[in-house]
Protein backbone atom coordinates (compact mmCIF):
# COMPACT_ATOMS: atom_id res chain seq x y z
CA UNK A 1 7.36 -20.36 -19.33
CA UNK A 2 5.70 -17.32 -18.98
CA UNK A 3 7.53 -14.08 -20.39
CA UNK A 4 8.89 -11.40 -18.43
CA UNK A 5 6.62 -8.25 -18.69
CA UNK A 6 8.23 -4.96 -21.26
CA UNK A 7 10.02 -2.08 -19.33
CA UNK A 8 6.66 -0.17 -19.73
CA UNK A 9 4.49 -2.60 -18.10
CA UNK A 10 2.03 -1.87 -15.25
CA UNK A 11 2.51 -3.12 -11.77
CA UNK A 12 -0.87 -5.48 -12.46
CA UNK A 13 1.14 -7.42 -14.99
CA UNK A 14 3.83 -7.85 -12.97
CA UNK A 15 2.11 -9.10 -10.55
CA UNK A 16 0.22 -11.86 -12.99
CA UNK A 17 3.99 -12.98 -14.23
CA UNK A 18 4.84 -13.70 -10.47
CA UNK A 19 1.79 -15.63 -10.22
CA UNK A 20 2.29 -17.36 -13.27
CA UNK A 21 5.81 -18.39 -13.35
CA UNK A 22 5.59 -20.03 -9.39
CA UNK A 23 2.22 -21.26 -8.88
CA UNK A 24 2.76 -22.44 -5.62
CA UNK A 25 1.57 -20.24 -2.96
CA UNK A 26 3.58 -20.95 0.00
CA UNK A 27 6.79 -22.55 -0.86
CA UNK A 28 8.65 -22.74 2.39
CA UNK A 29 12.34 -22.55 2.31
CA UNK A 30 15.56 -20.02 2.58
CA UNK A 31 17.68 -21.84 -0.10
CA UNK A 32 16.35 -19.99 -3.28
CA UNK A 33 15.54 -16.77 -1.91
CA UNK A 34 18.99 -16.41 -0.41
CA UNK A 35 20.92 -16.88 -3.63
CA UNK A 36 19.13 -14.47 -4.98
CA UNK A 37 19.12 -12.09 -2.52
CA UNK A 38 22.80 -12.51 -2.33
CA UNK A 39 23.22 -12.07 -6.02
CA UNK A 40 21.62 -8.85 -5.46
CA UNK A 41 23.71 -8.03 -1.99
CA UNK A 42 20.66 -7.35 -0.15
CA UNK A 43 21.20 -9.20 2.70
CA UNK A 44 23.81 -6.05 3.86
CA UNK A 45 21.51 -3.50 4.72
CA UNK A 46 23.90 -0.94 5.58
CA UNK A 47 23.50 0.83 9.20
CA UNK A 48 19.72 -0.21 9.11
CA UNK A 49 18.96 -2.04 12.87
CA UNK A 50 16.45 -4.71 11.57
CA UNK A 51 13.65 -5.75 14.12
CA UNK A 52 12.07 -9.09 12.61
CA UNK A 53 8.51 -9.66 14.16
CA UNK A 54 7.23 -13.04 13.78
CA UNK A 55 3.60 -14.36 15.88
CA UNK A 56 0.02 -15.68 15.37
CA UNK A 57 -1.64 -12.66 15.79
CA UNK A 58 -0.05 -9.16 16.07
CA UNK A 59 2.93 -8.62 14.00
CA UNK A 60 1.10 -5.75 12.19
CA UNK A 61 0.05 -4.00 14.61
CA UNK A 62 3.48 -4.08 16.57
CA UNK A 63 5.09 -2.92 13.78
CA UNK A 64 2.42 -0.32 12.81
CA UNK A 65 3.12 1.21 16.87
CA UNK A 66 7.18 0.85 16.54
CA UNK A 67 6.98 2.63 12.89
CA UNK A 68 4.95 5.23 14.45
CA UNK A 69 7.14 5.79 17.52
CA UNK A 70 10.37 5.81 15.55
CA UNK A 71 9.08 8.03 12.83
CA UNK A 72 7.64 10.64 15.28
CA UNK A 73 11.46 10.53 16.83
CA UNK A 74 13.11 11.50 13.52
CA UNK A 75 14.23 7.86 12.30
CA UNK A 76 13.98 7.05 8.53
CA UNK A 77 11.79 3.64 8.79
CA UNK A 78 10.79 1.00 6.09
CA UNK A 79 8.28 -1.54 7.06
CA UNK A 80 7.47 -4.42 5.44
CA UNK A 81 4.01 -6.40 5.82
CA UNK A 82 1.84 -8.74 3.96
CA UNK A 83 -0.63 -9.83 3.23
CA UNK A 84 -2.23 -6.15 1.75
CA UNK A 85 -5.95 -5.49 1.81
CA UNK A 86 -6.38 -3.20 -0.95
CA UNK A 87 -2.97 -2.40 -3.29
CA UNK A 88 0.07 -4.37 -3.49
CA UNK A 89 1.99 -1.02 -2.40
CA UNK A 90 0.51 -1.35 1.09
CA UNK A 91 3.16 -4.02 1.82
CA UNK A 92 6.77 -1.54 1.58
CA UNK A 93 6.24 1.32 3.31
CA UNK A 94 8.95 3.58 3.04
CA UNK A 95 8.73 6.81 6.18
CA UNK A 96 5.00 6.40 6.43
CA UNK A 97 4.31 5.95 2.46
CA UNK A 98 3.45 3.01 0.18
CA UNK A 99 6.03 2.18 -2.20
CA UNK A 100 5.39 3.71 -5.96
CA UNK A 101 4.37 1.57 -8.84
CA UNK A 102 7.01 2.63 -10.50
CA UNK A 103 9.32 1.81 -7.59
CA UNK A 104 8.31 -1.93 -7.12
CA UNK A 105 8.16 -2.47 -10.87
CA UNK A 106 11.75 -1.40 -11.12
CA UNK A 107 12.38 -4.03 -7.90
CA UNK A 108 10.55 -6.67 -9.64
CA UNK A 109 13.10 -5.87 -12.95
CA UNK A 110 16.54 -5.90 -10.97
CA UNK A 111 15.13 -9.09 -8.90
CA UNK A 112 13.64 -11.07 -12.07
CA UNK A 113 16.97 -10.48 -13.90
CA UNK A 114 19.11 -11.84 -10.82
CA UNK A 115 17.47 -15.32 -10.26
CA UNK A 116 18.25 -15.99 -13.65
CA UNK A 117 17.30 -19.83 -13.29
CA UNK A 118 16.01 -20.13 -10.40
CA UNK A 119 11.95 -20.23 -9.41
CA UNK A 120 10.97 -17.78 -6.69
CA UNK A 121 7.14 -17.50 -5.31
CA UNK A 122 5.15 -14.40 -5.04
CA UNK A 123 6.37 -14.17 -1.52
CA UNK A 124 9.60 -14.41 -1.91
CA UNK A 125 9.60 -12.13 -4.43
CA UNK A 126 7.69 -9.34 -2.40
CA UNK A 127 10.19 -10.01 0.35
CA UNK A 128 13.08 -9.35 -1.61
CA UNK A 129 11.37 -5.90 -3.51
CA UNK A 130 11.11 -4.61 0.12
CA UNK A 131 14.78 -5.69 1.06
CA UNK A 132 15.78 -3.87 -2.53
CA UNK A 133 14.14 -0.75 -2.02
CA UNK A 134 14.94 -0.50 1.71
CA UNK A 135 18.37 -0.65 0.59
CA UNK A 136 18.35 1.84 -1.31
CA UNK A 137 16.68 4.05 0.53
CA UNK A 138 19.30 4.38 3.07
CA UNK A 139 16.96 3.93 6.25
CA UNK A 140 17.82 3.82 10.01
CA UNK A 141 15.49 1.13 11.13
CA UNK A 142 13.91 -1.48 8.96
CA UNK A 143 10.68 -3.55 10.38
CA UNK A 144 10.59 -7.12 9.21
CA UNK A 145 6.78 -8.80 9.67
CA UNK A 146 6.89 -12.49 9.39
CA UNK A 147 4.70 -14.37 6.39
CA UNK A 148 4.15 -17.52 8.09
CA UNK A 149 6.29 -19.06 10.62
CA UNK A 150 9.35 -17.63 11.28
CA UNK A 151 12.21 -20.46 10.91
CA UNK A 152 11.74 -21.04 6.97
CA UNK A 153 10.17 -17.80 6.07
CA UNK A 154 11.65 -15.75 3.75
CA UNK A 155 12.14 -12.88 5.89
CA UNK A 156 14.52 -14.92 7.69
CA UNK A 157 17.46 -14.54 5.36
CA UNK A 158 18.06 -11.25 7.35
CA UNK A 159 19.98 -11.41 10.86
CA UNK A 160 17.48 -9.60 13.29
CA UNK A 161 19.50 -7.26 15.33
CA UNK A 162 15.97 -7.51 17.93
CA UNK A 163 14.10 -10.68 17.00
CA UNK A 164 10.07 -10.32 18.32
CA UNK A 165 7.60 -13.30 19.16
CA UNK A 166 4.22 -11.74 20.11
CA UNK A 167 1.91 -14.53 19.83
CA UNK A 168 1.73 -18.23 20.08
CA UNK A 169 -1.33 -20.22 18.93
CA UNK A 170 -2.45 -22.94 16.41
CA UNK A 171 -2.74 -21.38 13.20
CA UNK A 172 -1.31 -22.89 9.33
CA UNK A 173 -0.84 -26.32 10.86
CA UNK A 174 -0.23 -27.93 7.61
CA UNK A 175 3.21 -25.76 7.37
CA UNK A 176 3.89 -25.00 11.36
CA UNK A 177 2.62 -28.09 13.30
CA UNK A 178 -0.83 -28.85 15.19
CA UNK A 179 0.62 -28.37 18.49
CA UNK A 180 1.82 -25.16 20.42
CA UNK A 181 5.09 -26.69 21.17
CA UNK A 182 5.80 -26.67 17.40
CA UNK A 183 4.94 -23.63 16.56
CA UNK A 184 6.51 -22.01 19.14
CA UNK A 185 9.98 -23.46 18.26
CA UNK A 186 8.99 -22.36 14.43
CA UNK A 187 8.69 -18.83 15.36
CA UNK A 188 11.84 -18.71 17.37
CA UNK A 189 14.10 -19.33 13.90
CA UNK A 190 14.12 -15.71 13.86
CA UNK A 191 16.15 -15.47 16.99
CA UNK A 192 19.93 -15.01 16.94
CA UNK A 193 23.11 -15.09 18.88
CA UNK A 194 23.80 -12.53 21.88
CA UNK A 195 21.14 -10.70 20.61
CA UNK A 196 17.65 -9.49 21.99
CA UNK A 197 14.55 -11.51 21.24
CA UNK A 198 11.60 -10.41 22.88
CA UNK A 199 8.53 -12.48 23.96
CA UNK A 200 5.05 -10.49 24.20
CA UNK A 201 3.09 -14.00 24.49
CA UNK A 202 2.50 -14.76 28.21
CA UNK A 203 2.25 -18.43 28.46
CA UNK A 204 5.44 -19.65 26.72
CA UNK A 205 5.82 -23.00 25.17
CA UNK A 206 9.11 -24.85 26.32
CA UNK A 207 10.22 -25.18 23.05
CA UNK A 208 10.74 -21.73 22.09
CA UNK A 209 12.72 -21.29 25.37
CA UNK A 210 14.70 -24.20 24.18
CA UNK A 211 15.07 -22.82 21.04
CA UNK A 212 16.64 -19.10 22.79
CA UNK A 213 18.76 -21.29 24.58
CA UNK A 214 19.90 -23.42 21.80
CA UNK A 215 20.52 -20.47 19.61
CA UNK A 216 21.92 -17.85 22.62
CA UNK A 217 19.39 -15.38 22.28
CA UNK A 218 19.06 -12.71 24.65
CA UNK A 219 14.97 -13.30 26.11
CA UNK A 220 12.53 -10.45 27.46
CA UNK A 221 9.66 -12.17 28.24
CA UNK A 222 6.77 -10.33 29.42
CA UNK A 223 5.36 -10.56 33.21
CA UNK A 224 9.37 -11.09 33.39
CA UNK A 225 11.64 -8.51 32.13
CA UNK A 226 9.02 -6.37 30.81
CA UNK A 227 5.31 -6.10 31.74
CA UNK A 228 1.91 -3.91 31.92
CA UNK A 229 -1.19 -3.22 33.58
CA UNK A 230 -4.22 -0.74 33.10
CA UNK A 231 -4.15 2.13 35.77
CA UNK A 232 -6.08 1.84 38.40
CA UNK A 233 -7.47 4.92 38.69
CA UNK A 234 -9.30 4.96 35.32
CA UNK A 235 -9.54 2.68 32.07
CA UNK A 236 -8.07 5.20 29.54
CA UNK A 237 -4.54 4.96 30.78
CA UNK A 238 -1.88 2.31 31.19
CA UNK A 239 1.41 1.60 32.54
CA UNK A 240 4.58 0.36 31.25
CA UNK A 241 6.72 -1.73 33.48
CA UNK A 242 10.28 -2.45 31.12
CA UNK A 243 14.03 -3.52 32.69
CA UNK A 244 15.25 -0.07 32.66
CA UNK A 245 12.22 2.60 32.85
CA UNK A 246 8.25 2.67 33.99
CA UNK A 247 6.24 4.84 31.94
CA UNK A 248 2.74 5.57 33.38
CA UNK A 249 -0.41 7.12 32.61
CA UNK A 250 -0.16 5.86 28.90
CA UNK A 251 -2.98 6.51 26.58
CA UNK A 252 -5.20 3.22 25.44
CA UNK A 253 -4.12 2.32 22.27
CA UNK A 254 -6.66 1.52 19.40
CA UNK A 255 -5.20 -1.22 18.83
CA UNK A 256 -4.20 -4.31 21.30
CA UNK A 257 -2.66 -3.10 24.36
CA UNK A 258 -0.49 -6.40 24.98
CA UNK A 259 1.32 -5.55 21.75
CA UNK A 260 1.40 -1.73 22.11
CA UNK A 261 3.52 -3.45 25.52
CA UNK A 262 5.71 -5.55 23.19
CA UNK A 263 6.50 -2.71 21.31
CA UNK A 264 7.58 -0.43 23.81
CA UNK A 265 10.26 -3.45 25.44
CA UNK A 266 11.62 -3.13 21.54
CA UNK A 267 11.83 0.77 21.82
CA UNK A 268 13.24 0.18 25.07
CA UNK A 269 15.87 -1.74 24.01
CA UNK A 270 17.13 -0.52 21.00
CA UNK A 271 15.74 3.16 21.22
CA UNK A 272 16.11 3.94 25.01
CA UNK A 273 16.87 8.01 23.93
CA UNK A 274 13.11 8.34 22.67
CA UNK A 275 11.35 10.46 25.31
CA UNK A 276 7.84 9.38 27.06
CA UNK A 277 6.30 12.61 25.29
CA UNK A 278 6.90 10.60 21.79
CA UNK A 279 5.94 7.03 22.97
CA UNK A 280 2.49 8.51 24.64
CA UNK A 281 1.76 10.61 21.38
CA UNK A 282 3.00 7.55 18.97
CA UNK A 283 0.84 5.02 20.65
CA UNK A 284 -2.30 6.85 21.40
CA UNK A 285 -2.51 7.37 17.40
CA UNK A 286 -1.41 4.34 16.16
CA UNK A 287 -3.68 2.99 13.67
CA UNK A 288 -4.00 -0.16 11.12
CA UNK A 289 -6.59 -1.15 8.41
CA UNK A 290 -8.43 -3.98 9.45
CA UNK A 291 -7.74 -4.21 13.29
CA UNK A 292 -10.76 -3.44 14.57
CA UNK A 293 -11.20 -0.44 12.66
CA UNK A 294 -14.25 1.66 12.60
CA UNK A 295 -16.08 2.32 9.61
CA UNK A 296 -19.13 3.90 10.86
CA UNK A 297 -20.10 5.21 14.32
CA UNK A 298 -23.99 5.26 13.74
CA UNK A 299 -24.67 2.38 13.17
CA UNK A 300 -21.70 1.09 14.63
CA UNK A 301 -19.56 -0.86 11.76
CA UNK A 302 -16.27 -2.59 13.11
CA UNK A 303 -14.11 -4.43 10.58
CA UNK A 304 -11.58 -6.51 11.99
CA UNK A 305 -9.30 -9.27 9.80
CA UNK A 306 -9.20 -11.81 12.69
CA UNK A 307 -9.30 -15.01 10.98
CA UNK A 308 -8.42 -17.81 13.71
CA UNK A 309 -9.53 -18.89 17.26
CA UNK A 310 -7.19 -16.59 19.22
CA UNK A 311 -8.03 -13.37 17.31
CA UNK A 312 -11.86 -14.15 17.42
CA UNK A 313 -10.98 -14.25 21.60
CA UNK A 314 -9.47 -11.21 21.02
CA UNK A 315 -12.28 -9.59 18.91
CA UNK A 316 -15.06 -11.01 21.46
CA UNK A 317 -13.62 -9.48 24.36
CA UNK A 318 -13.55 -5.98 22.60
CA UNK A 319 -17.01 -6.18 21.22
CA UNK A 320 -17.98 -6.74 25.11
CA UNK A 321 -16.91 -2.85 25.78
CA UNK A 322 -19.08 -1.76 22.72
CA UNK A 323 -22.98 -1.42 23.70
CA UNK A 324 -25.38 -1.72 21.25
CA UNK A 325 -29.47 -3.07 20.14
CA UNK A 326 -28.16 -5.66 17.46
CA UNK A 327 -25.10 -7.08 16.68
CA UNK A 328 -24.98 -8.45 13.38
CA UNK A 329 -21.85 -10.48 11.99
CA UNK A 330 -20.84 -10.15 8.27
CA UNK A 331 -18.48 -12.89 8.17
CA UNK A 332 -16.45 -14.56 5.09
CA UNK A 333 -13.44 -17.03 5.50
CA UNK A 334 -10.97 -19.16 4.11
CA UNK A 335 -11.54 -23.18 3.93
CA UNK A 336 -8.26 -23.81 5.73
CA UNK A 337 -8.88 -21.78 8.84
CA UNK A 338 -10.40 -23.03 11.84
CA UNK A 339 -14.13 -22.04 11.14
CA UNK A 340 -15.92 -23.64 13.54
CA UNK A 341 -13.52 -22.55 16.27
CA UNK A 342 -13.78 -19.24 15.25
CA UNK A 343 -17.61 -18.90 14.68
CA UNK A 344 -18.39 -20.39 18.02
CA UNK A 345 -16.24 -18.29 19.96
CA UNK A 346 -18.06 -15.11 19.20
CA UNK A 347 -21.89 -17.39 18.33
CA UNK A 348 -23.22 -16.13 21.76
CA UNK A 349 -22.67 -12.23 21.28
CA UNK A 350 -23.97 -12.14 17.73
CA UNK A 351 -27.99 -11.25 16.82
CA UNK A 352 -27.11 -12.40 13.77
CA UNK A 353 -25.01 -13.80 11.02
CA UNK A 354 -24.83 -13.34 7.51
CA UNK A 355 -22.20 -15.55 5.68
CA UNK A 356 -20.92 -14.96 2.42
CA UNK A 357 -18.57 -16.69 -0.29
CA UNK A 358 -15.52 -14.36 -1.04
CA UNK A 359 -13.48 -13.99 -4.41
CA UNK A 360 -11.61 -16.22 -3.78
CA UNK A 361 -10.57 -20.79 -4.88
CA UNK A 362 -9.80 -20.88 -1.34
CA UNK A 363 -13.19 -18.84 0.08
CA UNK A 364 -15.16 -21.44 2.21
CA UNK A 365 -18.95 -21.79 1.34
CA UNK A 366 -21.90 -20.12 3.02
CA UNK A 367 -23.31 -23.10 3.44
CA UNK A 368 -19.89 -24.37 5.66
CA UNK A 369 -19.56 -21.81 7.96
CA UNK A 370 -23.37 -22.11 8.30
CA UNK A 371 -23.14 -25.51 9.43
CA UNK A 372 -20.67 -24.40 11.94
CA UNK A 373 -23.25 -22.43 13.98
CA UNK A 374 -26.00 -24.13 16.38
CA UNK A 375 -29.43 -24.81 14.54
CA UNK A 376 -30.87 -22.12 17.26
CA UNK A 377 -28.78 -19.49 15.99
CA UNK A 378 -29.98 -17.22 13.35
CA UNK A 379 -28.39 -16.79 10.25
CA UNK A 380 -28.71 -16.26 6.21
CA UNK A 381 -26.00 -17.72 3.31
CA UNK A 382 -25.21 -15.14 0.53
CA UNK A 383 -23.26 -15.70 -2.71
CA UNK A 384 -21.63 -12.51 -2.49
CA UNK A 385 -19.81 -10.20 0.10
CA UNK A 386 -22.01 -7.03 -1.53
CA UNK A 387 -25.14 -8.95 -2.09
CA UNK A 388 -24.87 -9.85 1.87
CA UNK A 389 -24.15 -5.81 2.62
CA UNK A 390 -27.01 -4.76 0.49
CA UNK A 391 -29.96 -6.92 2.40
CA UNK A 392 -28.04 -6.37 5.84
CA UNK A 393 -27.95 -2.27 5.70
CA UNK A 394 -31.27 -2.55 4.66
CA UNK A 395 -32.34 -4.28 8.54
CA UNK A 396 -30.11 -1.52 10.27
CA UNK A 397 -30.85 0.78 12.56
CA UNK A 398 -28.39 3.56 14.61
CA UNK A 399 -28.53 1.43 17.36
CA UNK A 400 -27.36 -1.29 15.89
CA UNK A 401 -23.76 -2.61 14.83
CA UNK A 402 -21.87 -4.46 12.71
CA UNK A 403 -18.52 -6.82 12.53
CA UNK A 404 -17.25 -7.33 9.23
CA UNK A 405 -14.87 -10.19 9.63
CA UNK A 406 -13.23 -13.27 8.73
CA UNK A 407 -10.46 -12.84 6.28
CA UNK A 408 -7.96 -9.93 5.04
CA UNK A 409 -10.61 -10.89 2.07
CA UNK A 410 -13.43 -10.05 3.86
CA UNK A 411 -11.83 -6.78 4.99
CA UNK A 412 -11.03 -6.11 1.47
CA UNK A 413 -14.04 -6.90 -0.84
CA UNK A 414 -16.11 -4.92 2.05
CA UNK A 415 -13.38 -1.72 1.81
CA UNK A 416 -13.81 -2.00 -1.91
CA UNK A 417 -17.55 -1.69 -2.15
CA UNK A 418 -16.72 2.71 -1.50
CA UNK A 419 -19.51 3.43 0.81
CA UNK A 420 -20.34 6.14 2.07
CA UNK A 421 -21.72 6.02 5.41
């Protein structure tokens, strides 16, 4: 067994020990993690209200727009997300800022000490380091994203006081089930008694309503309770339809509008004080790494972490607003992802593709996603994320653009390379 790293240790050994002592990746489950987290009492959170977002696609950027919103009104927020794209930090956020070194290191401590005997993986342990220091830091709201699922996921030792669903589509189906139906009632574990759980996905399996019923959950399911449309007048404004208010002539977010509307039926319900000045200014400059973020204006460079078929529908129908000469792909992905799915979707819009092996046991080969594309369609196979970007930005001109996408890995290795454009 692997020993526990000195009290002057960096955060990159701890992180090695939590590799090392549970080698399992995903180890579904709230047995272990909840002793532990009791031993620790961090499953009182004081007068924190805990939103828990669980979905396909979407739970970061719904909790990037409520964190921004309920900062900008004077709440003390703590948000906690995985996976990160760059430092471990990224994943607490404590009133806007990544967690300290030496403030997760002294989490990992206080939670290595507690288990005692028992095994926890890295995810549980991350989830419980954000539970410890949000405790501690004596917040008002605390945002909860999903891992995977919902029903088992560690995350789910906590009792949402607003439980949110904002996607539903086939993604993990070794761990949530190949269907809809089963995923759906996966990602409805979060749900609780009496209590709100709001539904930004707009074609709703029966299970999960099952599920709300079973569990007597309070739904807000939008084109129901809550709903949205782009003004009609022009297409940089939007309005916002919820049970109690209509807020109109909202600014486009940056990033997806149907989950800048699932946000704003959680402010509505558990915020309903915060004014329409602060929502329009919170949303219009809500921004996350790797959603469709823009690198580079000339030439265009979009990198985007969308990973399975309903993000790639997603990033397809905003690369149709962009206009361009060339639209090159720069794609990477994982071997258990849906990579022909994904590469077809978006085959038609793309000049070409360059595919590239990431750093990574589970990185599919070039030579796979390759053989997901038509023989018509152009493409090259690269043994390297930079060796890819150094013969692409070669071809480029200002006209042209780029999507970087595939994989949080993708998003990463390309962020580390430090260009300067």
């Amino acid at each position: 067994m692997p020993i526990a790293p000195a009290k002057d240790a960096n955060l990159t050994l701890w992180l090695d020990y939590l590799m090392a002592i549970h080698p399992t990746e995903i180890d579904m489950g709230l047995e272990r993690v909840s002793i532990v987290a009791d031993r620790l009492g961090l499953r009182e959170l004081g007068d924190a209200k805990v939103v828990t977002v669980a979905g396909t696609n979407g739970k970061g950027t719904t909790c990037a727009m409520l964190e921004q919103v309920l900062l900008l009104a004077g709440h003390r927020v703590g948000v906690y997300s995985s996976p990160h794209i760059l430092k471990y930090n990224e994943r607490i956020r404590i009133n806007g800022e990544d967690a300290q070194d030496i403030q997760v290191i002294e989490a990992f401590a206080a939670i290595n000490r507690a288990r005692e005997e028992i095994s926890l993986s890295f995810f549980e342990f991350a989830t419980l380091a954000g539970l410890y220091l949000f405790k501690s830091s004596k917040l008002d709201v605390i945002l909860l994203e999903v891992g995977l699922g919902g029903r088992l996921d560690a995350t789910n030792i906590i009792d949402a006081d607003i439980a949110v669903v904002t996607s539903i589509d086939l993604d993990h189906q070794e761990y949530l089930g190949d269907t809809r139906e089963l995923v759906a009632a996966e990602k409805a574990g979060i749900f609780r008694s009496s209590r709100p759980a709001i539904v930004g996905e707009p074609d709703i399996p029966n299970s999960l309503l099952e599920v709300a019923k079973l569990k007597g959950a309070v739904l807000h399911c939008v084109g129901k309770e809550f709903s949205y449309q782009l003004n009609q007048s022009d297409n940089h404004h939007w309005d916002f339809n919820g049970s109690k208010r209509v807020i109109t002539q909202l600014p486009l977010p940056q990033l997806p509008l149907p989950n800048a509307a699932t946000a704003l039926a959680v402010i509505e319900l558990g915020w309903p004080e915060i004014s329409v000045d602060i929502i329009k200014q919170a949303i219009g400059n809500a921004r996350l790494e790797g959603r469709f973020e823009l690198a580079c204006e000339q030439p265009l460079i979009i990198l985007d972490v969308a990973h399975n078929p309903h993000a790639a529908r997603y990033l397809a129908k905003r690369l149709n607003t962009f206009k361009f000469k060339r639209l090159y792909a720069l794609c990477g992905m994982l071997k258990d992802k849906d990579c022909t799915e994904v590469i077809n979707i978006l085959a038609d819009q793309i000049d070409h593709w360059s595919f590239t092996s990431l750093n990574t046991d589970r990185s599919a080969s070039p030579e796979q996603l390759q053989g997901a594309l038509r023989a018509s369609s152009s493409s090259s196979q690269y043994a390297s994320l930079s060796a890819a970007w150094s013969e692409l930005s070669s071809k480029l001109t200002p006209d042209d653009a780029v999507i970087v996408f595939g994989s949080f890995y993708t998003v990463a290795e390309f962020k580390a390379l430090s260009l300067n454009f």
